[in-house]
Protein backbone atom coordinates (compact mmCIF):
# COMPACT_ATOMS: atom_id res chain seq x y z
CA UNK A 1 0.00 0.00 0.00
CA UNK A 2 1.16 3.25 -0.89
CA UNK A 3 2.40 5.32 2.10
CA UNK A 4 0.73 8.79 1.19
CA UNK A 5 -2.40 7.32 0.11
CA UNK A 6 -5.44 9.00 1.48
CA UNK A 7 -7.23 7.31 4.13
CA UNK A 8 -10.06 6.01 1.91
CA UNK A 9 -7.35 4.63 -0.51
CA UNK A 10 -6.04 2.11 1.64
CA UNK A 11 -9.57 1.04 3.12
CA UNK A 12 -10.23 0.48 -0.88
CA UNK A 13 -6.82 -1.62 -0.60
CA UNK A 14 -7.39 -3.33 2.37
CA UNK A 15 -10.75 -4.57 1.15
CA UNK A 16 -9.75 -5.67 -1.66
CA UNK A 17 -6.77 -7.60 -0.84
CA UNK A 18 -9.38 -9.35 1.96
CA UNK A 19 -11.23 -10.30 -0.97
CA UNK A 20 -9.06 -12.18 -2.61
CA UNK A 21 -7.67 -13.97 0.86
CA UNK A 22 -11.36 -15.17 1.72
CA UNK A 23 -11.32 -16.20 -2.21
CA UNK A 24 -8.50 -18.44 -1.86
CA UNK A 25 -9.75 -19.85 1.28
CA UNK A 26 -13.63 -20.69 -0.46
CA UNK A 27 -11.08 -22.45 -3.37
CA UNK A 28 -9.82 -24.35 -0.42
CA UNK A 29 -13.10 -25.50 0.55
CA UNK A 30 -14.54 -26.48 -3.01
CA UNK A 31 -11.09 -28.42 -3.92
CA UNK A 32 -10.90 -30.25 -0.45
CA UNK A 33 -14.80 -30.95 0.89
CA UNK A 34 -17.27 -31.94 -2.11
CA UNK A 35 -20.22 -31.41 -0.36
CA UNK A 36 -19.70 -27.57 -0.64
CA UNK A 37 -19.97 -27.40 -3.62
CA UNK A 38 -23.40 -26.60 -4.11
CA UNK A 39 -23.83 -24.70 -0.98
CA UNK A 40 -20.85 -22.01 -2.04
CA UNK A 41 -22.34 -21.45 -5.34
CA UNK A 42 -25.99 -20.59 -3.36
CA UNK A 43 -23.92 -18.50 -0.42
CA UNK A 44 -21.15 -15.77 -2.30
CA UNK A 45 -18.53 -14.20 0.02
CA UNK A 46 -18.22 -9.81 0.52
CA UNK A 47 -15.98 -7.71 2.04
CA UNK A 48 -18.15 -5.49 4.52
CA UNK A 49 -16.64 -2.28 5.99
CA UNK A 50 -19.60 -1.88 8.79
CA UNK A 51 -19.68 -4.42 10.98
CA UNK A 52 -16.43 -6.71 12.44
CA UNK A 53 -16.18 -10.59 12.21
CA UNK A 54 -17.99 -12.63 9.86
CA UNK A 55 -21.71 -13.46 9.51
CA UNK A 56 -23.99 -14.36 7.13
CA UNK A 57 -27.65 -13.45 6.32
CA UNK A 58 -28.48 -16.70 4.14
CA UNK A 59 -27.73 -14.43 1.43
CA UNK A 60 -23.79 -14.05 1.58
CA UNK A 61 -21.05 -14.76 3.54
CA UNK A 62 -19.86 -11.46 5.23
CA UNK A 63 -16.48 -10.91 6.15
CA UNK A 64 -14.45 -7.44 8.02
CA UNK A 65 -11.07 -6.59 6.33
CA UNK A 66 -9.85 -7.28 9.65
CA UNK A 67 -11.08 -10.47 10.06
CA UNK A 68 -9.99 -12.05 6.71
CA UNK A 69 -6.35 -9.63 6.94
CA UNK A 70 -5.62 -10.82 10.75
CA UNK A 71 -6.74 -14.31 9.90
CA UNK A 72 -4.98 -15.28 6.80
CA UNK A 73 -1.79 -14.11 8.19
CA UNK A 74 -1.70 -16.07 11.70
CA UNK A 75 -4.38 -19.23 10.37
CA UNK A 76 -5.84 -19.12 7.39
CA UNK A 77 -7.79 -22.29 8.28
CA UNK A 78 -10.28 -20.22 10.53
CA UNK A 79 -11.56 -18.48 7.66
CA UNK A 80 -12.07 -21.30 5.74
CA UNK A 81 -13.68 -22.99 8.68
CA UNK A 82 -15.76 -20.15 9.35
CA UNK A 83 -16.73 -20.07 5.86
CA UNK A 84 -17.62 -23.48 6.25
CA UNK A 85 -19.55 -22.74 9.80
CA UNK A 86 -22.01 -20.49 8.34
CA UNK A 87 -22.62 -23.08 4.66
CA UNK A 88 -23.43 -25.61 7.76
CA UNK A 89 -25.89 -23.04 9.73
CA UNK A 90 -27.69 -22.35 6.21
CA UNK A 91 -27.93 -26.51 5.17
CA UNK A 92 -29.52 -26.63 8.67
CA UNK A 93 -31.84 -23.42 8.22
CA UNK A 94 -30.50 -22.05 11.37
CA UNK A 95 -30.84 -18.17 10.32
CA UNK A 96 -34.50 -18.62 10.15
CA UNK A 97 -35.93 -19.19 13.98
CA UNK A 98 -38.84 -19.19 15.28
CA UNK A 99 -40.34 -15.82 16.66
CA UNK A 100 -40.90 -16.63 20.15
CA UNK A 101 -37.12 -18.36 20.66
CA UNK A 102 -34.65 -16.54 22.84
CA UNK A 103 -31.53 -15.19 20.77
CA UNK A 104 -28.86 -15.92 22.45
CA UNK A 105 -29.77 -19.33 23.60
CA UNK A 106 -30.32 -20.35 20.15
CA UNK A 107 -26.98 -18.76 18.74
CA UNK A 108 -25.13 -21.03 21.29
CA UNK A 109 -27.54 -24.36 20.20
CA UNK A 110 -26.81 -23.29 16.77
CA UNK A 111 -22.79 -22.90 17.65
CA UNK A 112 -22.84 -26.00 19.43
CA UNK A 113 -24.85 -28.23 16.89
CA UNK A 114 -22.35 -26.77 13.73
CA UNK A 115 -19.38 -27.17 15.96
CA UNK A 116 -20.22 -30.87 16.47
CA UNK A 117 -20.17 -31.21 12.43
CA UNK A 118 -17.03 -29.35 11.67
CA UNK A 119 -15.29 -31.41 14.27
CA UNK A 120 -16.35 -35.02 12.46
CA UNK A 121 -14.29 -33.42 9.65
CA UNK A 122 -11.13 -34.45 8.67
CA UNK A 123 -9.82 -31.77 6.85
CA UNK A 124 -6.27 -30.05 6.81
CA UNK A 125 -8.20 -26.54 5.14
CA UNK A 126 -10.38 -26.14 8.50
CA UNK A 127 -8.30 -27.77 10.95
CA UNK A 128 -6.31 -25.47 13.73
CA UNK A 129 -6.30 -26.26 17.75
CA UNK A 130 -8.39 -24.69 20.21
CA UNK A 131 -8.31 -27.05 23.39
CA UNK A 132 -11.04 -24.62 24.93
CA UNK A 133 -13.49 -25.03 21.99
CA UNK A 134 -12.80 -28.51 21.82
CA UNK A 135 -13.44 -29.07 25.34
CA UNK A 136 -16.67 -26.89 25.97
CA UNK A 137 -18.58 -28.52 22.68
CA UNK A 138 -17.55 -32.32 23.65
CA UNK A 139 -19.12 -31.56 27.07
CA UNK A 140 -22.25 -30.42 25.72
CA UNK A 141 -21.94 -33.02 22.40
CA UNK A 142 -22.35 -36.00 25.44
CA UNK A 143 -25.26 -34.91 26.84
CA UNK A 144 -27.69 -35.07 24.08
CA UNK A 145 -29.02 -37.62 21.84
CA UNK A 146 -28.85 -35.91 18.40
CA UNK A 147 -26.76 -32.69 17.97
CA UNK A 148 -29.22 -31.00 16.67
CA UNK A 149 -29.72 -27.46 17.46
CA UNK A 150 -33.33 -28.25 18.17
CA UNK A 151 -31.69 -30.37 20.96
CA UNK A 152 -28.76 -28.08 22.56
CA UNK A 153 -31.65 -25.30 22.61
CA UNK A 154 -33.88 -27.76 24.61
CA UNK A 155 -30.82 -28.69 26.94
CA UNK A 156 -29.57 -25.10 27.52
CA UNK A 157 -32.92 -23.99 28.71
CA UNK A 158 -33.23 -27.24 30.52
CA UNK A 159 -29.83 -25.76 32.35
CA UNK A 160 -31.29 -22.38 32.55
CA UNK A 161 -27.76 -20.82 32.09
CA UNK A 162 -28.30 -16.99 32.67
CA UNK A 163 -27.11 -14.17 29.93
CA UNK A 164 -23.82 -13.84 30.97
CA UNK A 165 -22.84 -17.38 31.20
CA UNK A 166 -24.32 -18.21 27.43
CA UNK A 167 -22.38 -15.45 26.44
CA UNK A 168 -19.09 -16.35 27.76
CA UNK A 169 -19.68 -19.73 26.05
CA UNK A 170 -20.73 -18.45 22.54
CA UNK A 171 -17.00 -16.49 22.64
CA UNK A 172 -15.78 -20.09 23.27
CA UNK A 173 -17.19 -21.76 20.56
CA UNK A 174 -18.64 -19.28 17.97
CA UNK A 175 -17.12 -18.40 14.86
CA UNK A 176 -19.43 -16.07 13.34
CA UNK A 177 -22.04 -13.13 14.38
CA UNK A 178 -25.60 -14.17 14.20
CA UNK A 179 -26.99 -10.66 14.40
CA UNK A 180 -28.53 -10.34 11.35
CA UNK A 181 -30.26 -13.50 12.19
CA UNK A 182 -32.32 -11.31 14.61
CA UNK A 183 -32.58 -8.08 13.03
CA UNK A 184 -35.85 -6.47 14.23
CA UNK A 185 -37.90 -4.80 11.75
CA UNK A 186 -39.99 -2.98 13.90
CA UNK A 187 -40.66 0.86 12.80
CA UNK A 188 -40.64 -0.81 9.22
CA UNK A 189 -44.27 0.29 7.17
CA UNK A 190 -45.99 -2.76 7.03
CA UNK A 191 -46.18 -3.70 2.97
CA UNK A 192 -42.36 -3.41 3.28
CA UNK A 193 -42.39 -5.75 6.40
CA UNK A 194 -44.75 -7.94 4.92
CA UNK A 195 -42.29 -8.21 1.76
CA UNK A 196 -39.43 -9.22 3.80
CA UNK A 197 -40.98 -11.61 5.94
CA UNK A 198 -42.00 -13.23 2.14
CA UNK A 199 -38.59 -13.16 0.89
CA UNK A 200 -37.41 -14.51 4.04
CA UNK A 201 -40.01 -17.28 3.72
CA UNK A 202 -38.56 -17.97 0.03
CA UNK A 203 -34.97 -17.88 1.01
CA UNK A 204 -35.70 -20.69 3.79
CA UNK A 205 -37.27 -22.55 1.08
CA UNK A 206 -34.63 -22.04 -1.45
CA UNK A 207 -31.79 -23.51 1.53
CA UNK A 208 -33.91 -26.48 2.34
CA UNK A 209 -33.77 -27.46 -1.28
CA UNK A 210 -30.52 -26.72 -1.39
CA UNK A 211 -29.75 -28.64 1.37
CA UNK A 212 -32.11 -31.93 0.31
CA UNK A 213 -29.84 -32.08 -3.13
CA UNK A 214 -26.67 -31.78 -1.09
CA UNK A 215 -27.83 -34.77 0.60
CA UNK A 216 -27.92 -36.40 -2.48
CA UNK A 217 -24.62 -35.03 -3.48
CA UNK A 218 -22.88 -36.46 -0.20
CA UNK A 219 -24.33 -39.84 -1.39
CA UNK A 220 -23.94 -40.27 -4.93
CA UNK A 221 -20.04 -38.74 -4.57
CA UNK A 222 -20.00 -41.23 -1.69
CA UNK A 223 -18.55 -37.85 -0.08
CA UNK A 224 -17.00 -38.38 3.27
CA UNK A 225 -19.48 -36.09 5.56
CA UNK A 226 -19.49 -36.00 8.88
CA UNK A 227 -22.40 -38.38 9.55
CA UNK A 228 -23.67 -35.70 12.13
CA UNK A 229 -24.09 -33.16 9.00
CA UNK A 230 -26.23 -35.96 7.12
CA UNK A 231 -28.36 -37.38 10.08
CA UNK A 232 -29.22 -33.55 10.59
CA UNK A 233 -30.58 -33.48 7.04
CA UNK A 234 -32.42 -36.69 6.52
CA UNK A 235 -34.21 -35.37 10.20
CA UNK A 236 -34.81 -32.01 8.25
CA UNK A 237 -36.29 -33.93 4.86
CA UNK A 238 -39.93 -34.34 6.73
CA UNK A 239 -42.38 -32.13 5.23
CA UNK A 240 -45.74 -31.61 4.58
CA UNK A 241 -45.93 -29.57 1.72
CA UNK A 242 -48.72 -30.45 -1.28
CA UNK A 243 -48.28 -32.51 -4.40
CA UNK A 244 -48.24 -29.51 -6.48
CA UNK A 245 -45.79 -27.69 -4.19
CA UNK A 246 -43.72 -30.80 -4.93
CA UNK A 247 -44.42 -30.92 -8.71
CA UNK A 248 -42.77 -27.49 -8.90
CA UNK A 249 -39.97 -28.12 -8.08
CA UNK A 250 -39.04 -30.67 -10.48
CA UNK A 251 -40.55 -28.80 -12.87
CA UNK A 252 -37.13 -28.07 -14.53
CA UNK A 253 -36.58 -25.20 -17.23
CA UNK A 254 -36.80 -26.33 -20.70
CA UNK A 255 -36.79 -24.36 -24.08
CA UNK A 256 -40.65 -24.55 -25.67
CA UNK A 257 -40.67 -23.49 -29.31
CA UNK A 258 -42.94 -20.68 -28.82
CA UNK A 259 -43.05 -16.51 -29.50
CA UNK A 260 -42.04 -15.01 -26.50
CA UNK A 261 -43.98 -11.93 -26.57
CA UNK A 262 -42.48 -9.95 -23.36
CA UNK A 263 -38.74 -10.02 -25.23
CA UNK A 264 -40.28 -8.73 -28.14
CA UNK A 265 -39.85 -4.73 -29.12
CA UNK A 266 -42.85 -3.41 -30.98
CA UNK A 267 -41.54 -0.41 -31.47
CA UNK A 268 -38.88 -0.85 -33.61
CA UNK A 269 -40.67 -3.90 -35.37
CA UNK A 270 -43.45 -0.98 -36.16
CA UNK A 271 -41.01 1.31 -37.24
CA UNK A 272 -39.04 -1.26 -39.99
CA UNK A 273 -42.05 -1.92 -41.71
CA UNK A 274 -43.39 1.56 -42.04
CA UNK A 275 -40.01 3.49 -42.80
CA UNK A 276 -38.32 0.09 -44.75
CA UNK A 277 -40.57 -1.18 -47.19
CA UNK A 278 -41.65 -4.00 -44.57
CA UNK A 279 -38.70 -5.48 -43.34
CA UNK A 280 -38.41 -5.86 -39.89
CA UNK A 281 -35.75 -4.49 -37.37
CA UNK A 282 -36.32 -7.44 -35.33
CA UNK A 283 -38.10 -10.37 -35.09
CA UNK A 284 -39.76 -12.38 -32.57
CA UNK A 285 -37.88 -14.34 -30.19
CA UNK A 286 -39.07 -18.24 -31.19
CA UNK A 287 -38.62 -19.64 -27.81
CA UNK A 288 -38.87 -18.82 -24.32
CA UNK A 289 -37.89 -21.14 -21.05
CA UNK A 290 -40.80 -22.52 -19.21
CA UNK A 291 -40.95 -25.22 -16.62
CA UNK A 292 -42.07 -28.39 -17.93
CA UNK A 293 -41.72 -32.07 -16.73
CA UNK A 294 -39.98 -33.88 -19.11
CA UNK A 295 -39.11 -37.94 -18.00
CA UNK A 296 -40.52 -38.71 -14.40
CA UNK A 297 -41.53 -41.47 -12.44
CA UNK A 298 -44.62 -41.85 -10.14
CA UNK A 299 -44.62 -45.14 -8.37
CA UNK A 300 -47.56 -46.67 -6.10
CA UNK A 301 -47.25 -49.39 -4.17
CA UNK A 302 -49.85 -52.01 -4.54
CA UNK A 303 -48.71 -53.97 -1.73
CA UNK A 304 -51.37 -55.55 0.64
CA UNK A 305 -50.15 -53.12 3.69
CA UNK A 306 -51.78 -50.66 1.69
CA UNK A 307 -55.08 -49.74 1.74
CA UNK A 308 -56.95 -49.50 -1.82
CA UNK A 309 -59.25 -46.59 -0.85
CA UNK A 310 -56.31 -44.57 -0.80
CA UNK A 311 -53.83 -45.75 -3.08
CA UNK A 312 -56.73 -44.56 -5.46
CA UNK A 313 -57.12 -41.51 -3.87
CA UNK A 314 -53.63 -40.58 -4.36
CA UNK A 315 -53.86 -41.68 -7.85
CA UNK A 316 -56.31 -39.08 -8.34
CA UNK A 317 -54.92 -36.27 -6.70
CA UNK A 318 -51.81 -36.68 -8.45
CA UNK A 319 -53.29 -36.78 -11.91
CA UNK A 320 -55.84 -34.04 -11.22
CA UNK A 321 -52.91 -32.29 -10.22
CA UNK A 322 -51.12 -32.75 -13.56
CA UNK A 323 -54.43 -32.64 -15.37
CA UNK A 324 -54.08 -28.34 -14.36
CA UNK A 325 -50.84 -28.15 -14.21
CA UNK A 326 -48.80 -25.54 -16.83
CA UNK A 327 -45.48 -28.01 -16.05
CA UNK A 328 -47.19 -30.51 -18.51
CA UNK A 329 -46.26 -30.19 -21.69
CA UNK A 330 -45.66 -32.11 -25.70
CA UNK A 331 -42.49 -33.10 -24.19
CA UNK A 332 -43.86 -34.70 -20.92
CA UNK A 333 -43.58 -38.26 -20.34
CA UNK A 334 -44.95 -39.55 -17.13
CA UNK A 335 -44.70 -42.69 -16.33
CA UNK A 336 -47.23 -44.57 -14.11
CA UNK A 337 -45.61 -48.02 -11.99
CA UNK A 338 -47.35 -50.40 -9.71
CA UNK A 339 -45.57 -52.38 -7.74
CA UNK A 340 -45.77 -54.58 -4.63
CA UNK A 341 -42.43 -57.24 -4.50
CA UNK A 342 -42.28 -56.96 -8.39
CA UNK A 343 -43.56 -54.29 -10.77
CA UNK A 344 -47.40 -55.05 -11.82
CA UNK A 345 -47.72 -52.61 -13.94
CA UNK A 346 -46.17 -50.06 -16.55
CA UNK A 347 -48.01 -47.18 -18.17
CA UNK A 348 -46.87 -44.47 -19.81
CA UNK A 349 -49.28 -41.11 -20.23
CA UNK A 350 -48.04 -38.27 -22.66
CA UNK A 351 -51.70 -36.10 -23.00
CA UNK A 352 -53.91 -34.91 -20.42
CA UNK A 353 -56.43 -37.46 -22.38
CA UNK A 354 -53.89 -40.32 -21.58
CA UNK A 355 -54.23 -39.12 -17.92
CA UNK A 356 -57.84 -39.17 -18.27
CA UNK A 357 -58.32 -42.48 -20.04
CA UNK A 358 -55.28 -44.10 -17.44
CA UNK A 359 -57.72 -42.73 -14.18
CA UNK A 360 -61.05 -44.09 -15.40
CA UNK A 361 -59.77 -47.46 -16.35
CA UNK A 362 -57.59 -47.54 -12.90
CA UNK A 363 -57.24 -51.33 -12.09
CA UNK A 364 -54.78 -51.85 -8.48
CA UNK A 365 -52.39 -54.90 -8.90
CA UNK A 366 -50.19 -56.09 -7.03
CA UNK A 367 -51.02 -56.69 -2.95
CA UNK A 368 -48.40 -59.03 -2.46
CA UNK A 369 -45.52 -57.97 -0.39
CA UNK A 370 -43.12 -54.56 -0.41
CA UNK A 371 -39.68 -54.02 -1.85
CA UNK A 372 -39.08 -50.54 -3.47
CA UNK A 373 -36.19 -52.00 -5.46
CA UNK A 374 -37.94 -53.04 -8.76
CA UNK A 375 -39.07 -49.57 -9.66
CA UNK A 376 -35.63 -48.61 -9.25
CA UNK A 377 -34.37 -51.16 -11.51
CA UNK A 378 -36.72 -50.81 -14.12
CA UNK A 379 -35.76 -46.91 -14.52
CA UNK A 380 -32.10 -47.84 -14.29
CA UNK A 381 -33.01 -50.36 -17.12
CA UNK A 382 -35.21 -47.33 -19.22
CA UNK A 383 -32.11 -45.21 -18.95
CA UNK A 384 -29.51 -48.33 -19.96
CA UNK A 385 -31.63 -49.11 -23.37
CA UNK A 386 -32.08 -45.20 -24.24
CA UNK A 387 -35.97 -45.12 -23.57
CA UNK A 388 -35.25 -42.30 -21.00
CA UNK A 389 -31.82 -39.76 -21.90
CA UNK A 390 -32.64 -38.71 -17.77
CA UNK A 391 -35.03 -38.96 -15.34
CA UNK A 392 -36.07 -36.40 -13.53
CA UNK A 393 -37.73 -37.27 -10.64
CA UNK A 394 -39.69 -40.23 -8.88
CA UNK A 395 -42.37 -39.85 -6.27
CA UNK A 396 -43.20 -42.93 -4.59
CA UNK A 397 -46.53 -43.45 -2.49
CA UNK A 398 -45.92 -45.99 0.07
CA UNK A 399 -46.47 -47.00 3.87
CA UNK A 400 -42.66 -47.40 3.81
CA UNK A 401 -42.52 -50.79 5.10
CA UNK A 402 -40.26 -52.64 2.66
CA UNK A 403 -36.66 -52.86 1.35
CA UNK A 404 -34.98 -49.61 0.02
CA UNK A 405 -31.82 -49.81 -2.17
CA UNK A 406 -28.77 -49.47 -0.81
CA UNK A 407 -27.21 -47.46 -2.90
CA UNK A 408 -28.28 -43.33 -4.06
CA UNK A 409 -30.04 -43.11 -7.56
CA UNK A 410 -29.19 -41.08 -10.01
CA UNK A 411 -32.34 -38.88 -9.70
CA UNK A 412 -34.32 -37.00 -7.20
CA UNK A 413 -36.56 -39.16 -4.79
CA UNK A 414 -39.37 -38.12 -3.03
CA UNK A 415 -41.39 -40.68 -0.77
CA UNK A 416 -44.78 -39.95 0.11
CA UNK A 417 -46.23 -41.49 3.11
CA UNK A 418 -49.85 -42.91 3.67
CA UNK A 419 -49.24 -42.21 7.52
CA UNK A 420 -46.43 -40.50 9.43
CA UNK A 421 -42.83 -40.82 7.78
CA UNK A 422 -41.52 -44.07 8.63
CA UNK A 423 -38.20 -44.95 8.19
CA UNK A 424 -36.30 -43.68 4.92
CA UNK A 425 -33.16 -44.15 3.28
CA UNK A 426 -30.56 -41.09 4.19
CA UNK A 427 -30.45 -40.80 0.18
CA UNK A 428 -34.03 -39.83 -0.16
CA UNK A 429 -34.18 -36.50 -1.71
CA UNK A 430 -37.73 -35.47 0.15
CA UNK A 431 -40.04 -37.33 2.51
CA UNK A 432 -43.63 -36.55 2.76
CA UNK A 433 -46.73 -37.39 4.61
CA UNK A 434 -50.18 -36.73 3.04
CA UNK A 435 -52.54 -38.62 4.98
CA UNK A 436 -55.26 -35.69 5.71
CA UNK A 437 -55.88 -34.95 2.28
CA UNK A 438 -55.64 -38.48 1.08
CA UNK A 439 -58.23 -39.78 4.04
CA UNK A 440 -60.57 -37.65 2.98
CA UNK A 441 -60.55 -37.84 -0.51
CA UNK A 442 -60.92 -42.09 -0.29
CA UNK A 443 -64.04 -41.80 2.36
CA UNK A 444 -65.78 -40.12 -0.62
């Protein structure tokens, strides 16, 4: 830096050299832990001027020049690991707690539960000794079940540690600020707090999907994550959001060969045929990207643990579902399995008349006994032969009680559940339950 440099200079300086330290320490992370891949792409780093430390809003990672300059020079490893700290708070949706929970106690559940993670890691980019950190989070790691945060929150106010003392152990074992975690926006008008509640709403969704495909990732890479980190997110897979919610998110974007109308200019397409002897200054834009299923899978299993009523009652919802749905389109291919031990049944619908025609003619096979396995095989086989170039997605409706593969498919699963979840592979992209809707429906 140069010496005479005005005072505003060298903050510019200092900045950006932090930049590039905490950019050398996220290459450190992507090169030497595969499961952060994802995450990183979803959670950018900046240099802020206005506040010290590190923290994160679910948006970015936030980093002080001093933090990142001090850092790199003495132990460059604690900015990767905090970088890594606050990817592990947004897999486990920890900047988005409840309204009624007490700050601090959660920050120190939070610091706790990540801390228990990042220490299953074997890792020479995160790794540097702290005996007192160590210490404090293996006494607290041994006296729950889980390390959840959900858990360490329980036990704390179980303990009913005052202010001062959960202070004094998040500077033990915290790497990060969670004030913006907290941030009250009281005095706000209320449209504009309304609109940030939403788009906190939609970032929480946004991490839980990114988390649910990491947990893929850490599977199919056969990734070695701490088994803490991917117990945490098969826990966090229950949900009871609706078929179409689910629909909509495999709904990938695909190219549809048709005039996009809000990319075209008027104007100047007005102009070239009044002033040119017709010929247009531009033309229409021929395509546009919409989402649209393309290759997907919707299993039901026939077994006998499962009642008819409402194996035909999911049937239904899910093709009334598709029946409206703006996801379906000349390019969709849904394909319609039964299967109890061994699949019963193969169907594949293309039109909203084959959906139709497949629902009024529904005949259940099957009611033998459950293994999941078959359905997998037979996609694995559709892919193999080039029926399907790539699934997208499979949605299973089950009880659950049967024999899972053992090993991650190469597509997105989601089980749906007559009843409560039961137990689930770790692999399993999403687990639902759906009984309310489903109940009613088949007592129609």
């Amino acid at each position: 830096m140069a010496r005479n440099a005005h005072p505003s200079e060298l903050l510019d300086e200092a900045a950006s050299l932090a930049d590039s330290m905490v950019a050398l320490c996220r290459d450190d992370l992507l090169t030497s832990i595969k499961f952060t891949n994802r995450p990183l792409a979803r959670l950018p780093h900046r240099i802020q001027m206005d506040r010290g430390g590190c923290m994160t809003d679910g948006r970015e990672a936030l980093f002080s020049p001093a933090f990142a300059l001090n850092n790199f020079k003495s132990a460059r490893q604690v900015i990767t690991r905090a970088y890594l700290h606050m990817i592990a708070h947004c897999l486990l949706r920890h900047p988005f707690p409840c309204a009624d929970i007490d700050p601090l106690t959660w920050s120190v559940a939070c610091d706790l539960s990540v801390g228990c993670v990042l220490d299953q890691l074997e890792c020479d980019a995160i790794s540097y000794k702290d005996d007192e950190r160590d210490c404090r989070i293996a006494e607290w790691a041994h006296r729950v079940e889980q390390p959840t945060a959900q858990a360490f929150y329980a036990l704390l106010v179980h303990e009913g540690l005052s202010q001062e003392e959960l202070a004094k152990l998040e500077i033990a074992i915290g790497m990060d600020s969670h004030e913006l975690w907290f941030e009250d926006p009281e005095g706000l008008d209320p449209d504009r707090s309304q609109t940030e509640s939403d788009a906190q709403h939609e970032l929480e969704q946004r991490w839980e999907e990114i988390a649910t495909a990491t947990g893929m990732d850490m599977q199919r890479e056969h990734d070695t994550a701490p088994s803490t980190l991917t117990s945490q997110l098969r826990g966090a897979h229950a949900s009871t959001m609706s078929l179409e919610e689910l629909l909509q998110i495999y709904a990938a974007p695909h190219e549809s060969m048709t005039l996009d109308d809000e990319e075209f200019d008027y104007i100047y397409y007005s102009y070239g045929l009044r002033e040119l002897d017709g010929i247009a200054l531009v033309e229409p834009l021929e395509y546009r990207e919409t989402p649209q299923i393309r290759d997907f899978c919707i299993a039901i299993d026939t077994s006998g643990s499962c009642s008819g009523p409402l194996v035909e009652a999911f049937a239904s919802k899910a093709c009334g579902m598709l029946l409206e749905s703006a996801s379906v389109g000349d390019e969709t291919r849904i394909w319609m399995v039964q299967c109890d031990s061994q699949v019963q049944d193969t169907r594949l619908l293309r039109t909203r008349d084959d959906m139709v025609d497949w629902l009024s003619s529904l005949e259940l096979k099957g009611f033998g006994g459950t293994d999941f396995r078959p359905v997998f095989e037979l996609m694995e086989r559709m892919t193999d032969d080039g029926t399907v170039a790539n699934w997208e997605a499979l949605i299973y409706f089950t009880d659950g009680q049967g024999t899972f593969p053992d090993q991650a498919p190469p597509w997105d699963t989601a089980f749906v559940f007559v009843d409560e979840a039961g137990s689930c592979p770790a692999w399993a992209t999403r687990v639902l339950t759906y009984s309310d809707d489903l109940t009613s429906e088949s007592e129609r």
